[in-house]
Protein backbone atom coordinates (compact mmCIF):
# COMPACT_ATOMS: atom_id res chain seq x y z
CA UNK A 1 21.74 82.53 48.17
CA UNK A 2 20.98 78.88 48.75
CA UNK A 3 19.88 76.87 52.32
CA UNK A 4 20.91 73.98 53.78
CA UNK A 5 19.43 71.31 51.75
CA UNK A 6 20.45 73.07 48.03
CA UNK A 7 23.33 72.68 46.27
CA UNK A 8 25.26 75.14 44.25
CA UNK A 9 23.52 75.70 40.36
CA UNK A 10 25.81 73.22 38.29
CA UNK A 11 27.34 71.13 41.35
CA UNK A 12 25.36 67.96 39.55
CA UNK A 13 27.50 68.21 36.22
CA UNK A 14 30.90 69.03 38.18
CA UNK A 15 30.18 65.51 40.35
CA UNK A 16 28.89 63.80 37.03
CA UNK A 17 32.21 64.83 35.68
CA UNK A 18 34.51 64.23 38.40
CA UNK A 19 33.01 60.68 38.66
CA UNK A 20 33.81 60.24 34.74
CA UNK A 21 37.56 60.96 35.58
CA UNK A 22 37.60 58.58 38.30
CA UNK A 23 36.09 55.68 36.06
CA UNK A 24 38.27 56.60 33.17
CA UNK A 25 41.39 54.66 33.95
CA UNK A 26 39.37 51.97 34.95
CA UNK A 27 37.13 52.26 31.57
CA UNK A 28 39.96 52.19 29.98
CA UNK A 29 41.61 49.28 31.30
CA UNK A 30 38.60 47.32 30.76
CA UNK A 31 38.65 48.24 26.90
CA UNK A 32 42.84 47.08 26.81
CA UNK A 33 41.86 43.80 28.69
CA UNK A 34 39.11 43.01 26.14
CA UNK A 35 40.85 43.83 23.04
CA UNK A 36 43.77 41.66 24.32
CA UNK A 37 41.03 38.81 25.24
CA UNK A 38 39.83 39.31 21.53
CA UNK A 39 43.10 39.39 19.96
CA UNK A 40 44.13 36.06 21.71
CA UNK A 41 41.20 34.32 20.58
CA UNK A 42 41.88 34.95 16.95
CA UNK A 43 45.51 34.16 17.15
CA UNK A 44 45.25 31.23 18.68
CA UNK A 45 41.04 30.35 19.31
CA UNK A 46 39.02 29.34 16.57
CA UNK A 47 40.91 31.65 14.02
CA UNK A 48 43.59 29.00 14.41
CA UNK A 49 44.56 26.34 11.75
CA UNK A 50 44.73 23.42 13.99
CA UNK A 51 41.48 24.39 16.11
CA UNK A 52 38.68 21.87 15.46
CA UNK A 53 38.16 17.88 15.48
CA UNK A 54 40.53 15.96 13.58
CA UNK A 55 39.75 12.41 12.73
CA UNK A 56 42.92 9.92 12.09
CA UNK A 57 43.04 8.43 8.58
CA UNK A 58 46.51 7.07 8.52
CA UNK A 59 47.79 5.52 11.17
CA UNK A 60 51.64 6.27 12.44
CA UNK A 61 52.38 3.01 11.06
CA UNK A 62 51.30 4.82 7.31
CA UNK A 63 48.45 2.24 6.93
CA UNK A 64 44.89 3.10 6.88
CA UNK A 65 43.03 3.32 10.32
CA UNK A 66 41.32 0.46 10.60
CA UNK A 67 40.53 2.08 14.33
CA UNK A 68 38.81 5.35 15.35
CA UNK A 69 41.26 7.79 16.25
CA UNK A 70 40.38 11.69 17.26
CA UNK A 71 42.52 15.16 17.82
CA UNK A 72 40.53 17.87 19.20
CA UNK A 73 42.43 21.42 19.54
CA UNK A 74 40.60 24.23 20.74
CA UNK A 75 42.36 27.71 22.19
CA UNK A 76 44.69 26.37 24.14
CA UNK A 77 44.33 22.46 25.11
CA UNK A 78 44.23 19.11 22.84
CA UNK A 79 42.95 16.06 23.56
CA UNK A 80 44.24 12.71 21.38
CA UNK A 81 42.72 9.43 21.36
CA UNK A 82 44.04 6.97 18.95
CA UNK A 83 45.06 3.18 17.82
CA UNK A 84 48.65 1.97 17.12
CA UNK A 85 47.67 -1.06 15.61
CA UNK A 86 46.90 -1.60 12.08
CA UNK A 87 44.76 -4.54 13.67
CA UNK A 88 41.15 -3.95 15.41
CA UNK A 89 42.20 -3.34 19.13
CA UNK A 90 41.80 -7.07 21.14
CA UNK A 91 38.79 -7.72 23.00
CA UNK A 92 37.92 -9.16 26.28
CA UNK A 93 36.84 -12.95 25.90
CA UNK A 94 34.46 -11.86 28.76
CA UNK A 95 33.29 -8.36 28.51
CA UNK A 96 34.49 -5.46 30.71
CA UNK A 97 36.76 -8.23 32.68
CA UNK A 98 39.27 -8.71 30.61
CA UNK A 99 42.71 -10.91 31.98
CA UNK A 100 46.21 -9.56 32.81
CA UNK A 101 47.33 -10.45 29.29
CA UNK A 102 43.82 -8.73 27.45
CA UNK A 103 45.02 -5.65 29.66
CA UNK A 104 48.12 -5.54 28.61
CA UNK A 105 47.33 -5.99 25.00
CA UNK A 106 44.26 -3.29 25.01
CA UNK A 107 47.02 -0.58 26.85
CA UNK A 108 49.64 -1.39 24.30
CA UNK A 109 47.26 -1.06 21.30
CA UNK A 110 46.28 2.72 22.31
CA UNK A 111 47.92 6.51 22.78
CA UNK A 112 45.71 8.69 24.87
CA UNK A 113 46.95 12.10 26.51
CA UNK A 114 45.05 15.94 26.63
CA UNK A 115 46.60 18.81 28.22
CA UNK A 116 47.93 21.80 26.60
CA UNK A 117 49.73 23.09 23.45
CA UNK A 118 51.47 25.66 21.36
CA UNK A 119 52.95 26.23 18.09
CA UNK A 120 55.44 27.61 16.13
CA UNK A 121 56.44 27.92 12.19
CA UNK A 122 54.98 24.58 11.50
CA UNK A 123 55.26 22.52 14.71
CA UNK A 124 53.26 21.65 17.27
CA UNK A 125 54.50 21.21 20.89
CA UNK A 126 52.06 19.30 23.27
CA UNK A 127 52.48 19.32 27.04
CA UNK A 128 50.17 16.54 28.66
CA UNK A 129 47.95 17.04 32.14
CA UNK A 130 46.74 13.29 31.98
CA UNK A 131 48.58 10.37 29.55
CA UNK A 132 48.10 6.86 29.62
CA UNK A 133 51.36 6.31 30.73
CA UNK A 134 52.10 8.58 33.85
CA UNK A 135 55.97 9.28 33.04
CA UNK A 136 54.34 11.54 30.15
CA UNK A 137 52.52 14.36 32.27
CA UNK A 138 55.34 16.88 32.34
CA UNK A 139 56.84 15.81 29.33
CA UNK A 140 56.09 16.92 25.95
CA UNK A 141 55.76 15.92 21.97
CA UNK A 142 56.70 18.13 19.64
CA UNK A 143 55.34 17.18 15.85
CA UNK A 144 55.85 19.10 12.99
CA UNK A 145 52.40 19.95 11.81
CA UNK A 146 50.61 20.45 8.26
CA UNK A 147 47.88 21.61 6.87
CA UNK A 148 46.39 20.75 3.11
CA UNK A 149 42.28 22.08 3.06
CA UNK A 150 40.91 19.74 5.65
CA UNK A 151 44.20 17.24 5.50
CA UNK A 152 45.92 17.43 8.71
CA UNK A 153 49.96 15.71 8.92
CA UNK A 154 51.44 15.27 12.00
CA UNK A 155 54.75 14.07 11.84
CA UNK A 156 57.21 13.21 15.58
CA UNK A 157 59.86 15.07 15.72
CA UNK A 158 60.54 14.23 19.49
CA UNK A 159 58.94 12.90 22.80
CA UNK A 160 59.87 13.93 26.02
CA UNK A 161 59.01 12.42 29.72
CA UNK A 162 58.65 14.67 32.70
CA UNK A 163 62.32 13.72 33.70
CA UNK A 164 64.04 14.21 30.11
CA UNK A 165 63.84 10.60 28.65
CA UNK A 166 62.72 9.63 25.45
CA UNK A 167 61.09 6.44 24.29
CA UNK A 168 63.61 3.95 23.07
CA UNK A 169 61.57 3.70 19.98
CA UNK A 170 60.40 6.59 18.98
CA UNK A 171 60.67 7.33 15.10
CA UNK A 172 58.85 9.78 12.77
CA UNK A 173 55.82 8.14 12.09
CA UNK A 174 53.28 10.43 10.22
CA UNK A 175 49.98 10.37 10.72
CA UNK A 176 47.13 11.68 8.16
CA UNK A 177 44.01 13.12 9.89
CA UNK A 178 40.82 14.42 8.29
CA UNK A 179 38.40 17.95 9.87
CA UNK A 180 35.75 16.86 10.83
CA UNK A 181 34.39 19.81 12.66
């Protein structure tokens, strides 16, 4: 019938298609994984509302910035960068060495904090990696969130440090932001 070195008419196929119903719970894993990976990207990626560059145009203090202030939200992580003064931020008298007191001025006149975030109805809760003050990471701010065209309004609704305290101060201050990407 056949020798040694031949294989059986139609052994090819029967391999081809025993190898097809090994790979098939693999295959098909791969295609759940990827619609999953797709499905989170338009819930929460650049299908989101808040996703994009946000530039401050009212300050929490309801004035006009007068100082450069960004929120950039991607999938999952922000990053905000802004002034609390209605004033242009001090300056060193000698540049890049300022004194104690410059110091403590320049850190007092600035918010800066990026880690991640979520949302729900129309808040926004955001969970710092790196703040300027350290008793932030592990905390939270939760803001109640807005959105008018490319009008962004971000309203506190509560701060949080790692170990449960809130700032003694803490109001709700809106802030106006424009898209700028």
């Amino acid at each position: 019938m056949f020798n040694d070195c031949s294989e059986p008419k139609g052994w090819k196929r029967l391999k081809a298609t025993r190898r097809a119903w090994v790979l098939l719970p693999f295959a098909t894993a791969l295609a759940v994984v990827t619609n999953m990976a797709s499905f989170g990207r338009a819930q929460g990626g650049a299908g989101h509302p808040l996703a994009g560059v946000w530039s401050v145009t009212k300050g929490p203090d309801g004035g006009d910035a007068s100082q450069p202030g960004l929120f950039i939200f991607t999938d999952r992580h922000y990053s905000a960068v802004y002034s609390v003064e209605d004033e242009r931020r001090p300056h060193s008298k000698t540049p890049f060495s300022p004194s104690r007191d410059e110091k403590a001025a320049q850190y007092d006149s600035i918010i800066v904090n990026t880690g991640t975030y979520e949302t729900s109805d129309a808040s926004v809760t955001m969970r710092p990696m790196i703040a300027k003050s350290p008793e932030f990471v592990g905390g939270n701010t939760t803001m109640g969130y807005k959105i008018d065209g490319d009008v962004l309004t971000l309203t506190t609704m509560s701060i949080v440090s790692a170990d449960g305290a809130s700032p003694p101060d803490v109001a709700a201050t809106t802030m106006t932001l424009r898209r700028i990407e």
